[in-house]
Protein backbone atom coordinates (compact mmCIF):
# COMPACT_ATOMS: atom_id res chain seq x y z
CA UNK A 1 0.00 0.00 0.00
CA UNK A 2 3.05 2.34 1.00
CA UNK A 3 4.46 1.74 -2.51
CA UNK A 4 1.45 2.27 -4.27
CA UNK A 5 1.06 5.86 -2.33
CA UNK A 6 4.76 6.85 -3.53
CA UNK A 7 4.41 6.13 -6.90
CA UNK A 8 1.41 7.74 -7.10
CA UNK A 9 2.68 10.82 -5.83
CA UNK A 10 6.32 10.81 -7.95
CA UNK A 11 3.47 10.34 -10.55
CA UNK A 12 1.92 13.47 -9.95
CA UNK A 13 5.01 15.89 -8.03
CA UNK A 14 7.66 15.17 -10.94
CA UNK A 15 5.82 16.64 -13.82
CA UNK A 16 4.76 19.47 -11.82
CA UNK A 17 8.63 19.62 -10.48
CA UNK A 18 9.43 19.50 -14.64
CA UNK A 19 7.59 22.44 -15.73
CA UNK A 20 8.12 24.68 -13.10
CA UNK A 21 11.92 24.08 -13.87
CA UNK A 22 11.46 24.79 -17.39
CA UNK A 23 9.45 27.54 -16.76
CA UNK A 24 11.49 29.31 -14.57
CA UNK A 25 15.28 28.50 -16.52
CA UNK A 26 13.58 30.09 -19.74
CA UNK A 27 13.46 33.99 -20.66
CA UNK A 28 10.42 35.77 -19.40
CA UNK A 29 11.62 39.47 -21.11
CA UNK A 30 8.48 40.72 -22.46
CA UNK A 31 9.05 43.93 -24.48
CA UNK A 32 6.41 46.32 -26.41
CA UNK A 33 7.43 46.52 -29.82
CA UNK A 34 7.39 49.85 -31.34
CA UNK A 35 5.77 50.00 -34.85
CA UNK A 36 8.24 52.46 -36.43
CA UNK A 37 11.55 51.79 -35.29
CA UNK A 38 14.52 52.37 -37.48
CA UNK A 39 15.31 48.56 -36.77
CA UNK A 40 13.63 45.59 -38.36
CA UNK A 41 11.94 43.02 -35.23
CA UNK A 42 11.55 39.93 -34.52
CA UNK A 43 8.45 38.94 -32.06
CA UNK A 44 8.89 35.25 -30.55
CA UNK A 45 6.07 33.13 -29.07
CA UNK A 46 7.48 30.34 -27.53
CA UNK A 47 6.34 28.44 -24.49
CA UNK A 48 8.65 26.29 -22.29
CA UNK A 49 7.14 22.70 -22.61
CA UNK A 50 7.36 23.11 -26.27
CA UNK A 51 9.70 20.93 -27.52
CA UNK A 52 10.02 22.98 -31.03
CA UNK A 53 10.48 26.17 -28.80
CA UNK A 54 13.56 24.74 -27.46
CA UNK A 55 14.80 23.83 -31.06
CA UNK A 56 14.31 27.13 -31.94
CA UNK A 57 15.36 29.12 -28.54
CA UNK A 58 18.95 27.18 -29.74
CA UNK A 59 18.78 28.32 -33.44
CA UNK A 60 18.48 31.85 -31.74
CA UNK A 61 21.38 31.91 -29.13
CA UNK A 62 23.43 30.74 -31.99
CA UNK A 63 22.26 33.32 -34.71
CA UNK A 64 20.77 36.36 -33.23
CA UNK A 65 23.97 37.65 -31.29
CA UNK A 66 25.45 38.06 -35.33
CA UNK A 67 22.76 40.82 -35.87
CA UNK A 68 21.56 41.85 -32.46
CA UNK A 69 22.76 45.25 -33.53
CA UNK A 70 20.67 45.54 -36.54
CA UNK A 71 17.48 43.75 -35.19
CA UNK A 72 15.15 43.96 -32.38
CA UNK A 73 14.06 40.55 -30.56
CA UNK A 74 10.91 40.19 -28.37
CA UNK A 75 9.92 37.24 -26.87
CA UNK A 76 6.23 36.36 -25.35
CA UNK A 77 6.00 33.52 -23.40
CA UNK A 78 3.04 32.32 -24.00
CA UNK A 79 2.03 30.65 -21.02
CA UNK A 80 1.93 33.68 -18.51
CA UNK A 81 -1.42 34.28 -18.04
CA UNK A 82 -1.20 37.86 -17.98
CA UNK A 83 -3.69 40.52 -19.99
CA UNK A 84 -0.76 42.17 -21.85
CA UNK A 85 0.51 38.69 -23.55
CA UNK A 86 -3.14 37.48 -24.19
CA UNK A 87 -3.60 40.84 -26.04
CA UNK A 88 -0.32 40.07 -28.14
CA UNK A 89 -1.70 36.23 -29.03
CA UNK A 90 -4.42 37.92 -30.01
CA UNK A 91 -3.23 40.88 -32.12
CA UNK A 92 -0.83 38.50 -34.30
CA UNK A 93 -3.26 35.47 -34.43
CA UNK A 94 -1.21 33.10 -32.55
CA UNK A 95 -2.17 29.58 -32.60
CA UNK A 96 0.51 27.96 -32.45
CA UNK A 97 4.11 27.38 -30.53
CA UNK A 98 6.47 28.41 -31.62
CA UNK A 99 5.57 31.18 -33.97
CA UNK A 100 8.15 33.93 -35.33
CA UNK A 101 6.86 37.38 -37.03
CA UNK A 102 9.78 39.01 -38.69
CA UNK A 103 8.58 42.52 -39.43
CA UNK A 104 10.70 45.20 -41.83
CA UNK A 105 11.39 48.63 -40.07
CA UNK A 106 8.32 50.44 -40.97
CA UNK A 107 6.90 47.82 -38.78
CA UNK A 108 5.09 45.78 -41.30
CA UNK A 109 5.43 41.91 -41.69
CA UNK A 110 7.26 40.31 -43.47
CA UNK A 111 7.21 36.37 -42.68
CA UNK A 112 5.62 34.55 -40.48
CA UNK A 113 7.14 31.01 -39.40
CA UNK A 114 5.37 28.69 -37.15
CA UNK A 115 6.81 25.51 -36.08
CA UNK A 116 10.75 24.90 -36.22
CA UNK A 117 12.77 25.42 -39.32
CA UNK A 118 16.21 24.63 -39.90
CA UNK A 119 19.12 26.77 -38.86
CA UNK A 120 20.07 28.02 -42.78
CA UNK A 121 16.81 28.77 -43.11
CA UNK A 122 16.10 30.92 -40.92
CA UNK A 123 19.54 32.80 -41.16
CA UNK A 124 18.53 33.06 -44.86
CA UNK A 125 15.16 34.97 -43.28
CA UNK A 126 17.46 37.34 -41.11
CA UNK A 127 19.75 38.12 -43.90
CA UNK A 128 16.91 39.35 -46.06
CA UNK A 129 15.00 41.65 -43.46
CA UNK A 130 15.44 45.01 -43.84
């Protein structure tokens, strides 16, 4: 009966243990995007069970630190359950984790990409926004 209680409960505590590990190692930095900027942008939803968010948070570190100086990056996690990121799911249609609006520097978009895409790829994306 004893065993039967403990598994039970490493059943239930090591998911919950899981996510709020992942949630609290990834970045929260929510910024407002400004729709005339002299810099192109790049608004992230990504959540941090998503296994395709990960994929892409590493495409990211690898790439965006090349043109950090010539493009903006915002990232909504999409699991905070606060008004101001519900708004932003709403105002870009998000549906789906992750998904990536490029937008040129008058602020319009340019690309959308949802899911993961490969590492040339999107490097091919950044090299063309302007």
């Amino acid at each position: 009966m004893k065993k039967n209680i403990i598994i039970v409960l490493l059943v239930l505590i090591i998911p919950i243990l899981g996510y709020m590990f992942l949630s609290s190692s990834s970045n929260n930095d929510s910024m407002s995007v400004d729709a005339k900027t002299s810099k192109p942008q790049i608004i992230k939803f990504t959540s941090a069970m998503c296994l395709d968010c990960q994929t892409m948070n590493k495409i990211m570190k690898e790439i965006y630190p090349m043109y950090k100086d010539k493009i903006s990056l915002t990232e909504i996690q999409v699991q905070d359950n606060k008004p101001s990121t519900q708004e932003w799911i709403k105002k870009y249609n998000v549906t789906l984790v992750p998904t990536i609006i490029l937008m040129n520097s008058n602020g319009e978009q340019v690309r959308r990409i949802e899911g993961a895409v490969d590492k040339a790829v999107f490097e091919g994306y950044l090299k063309g926004l302007k």
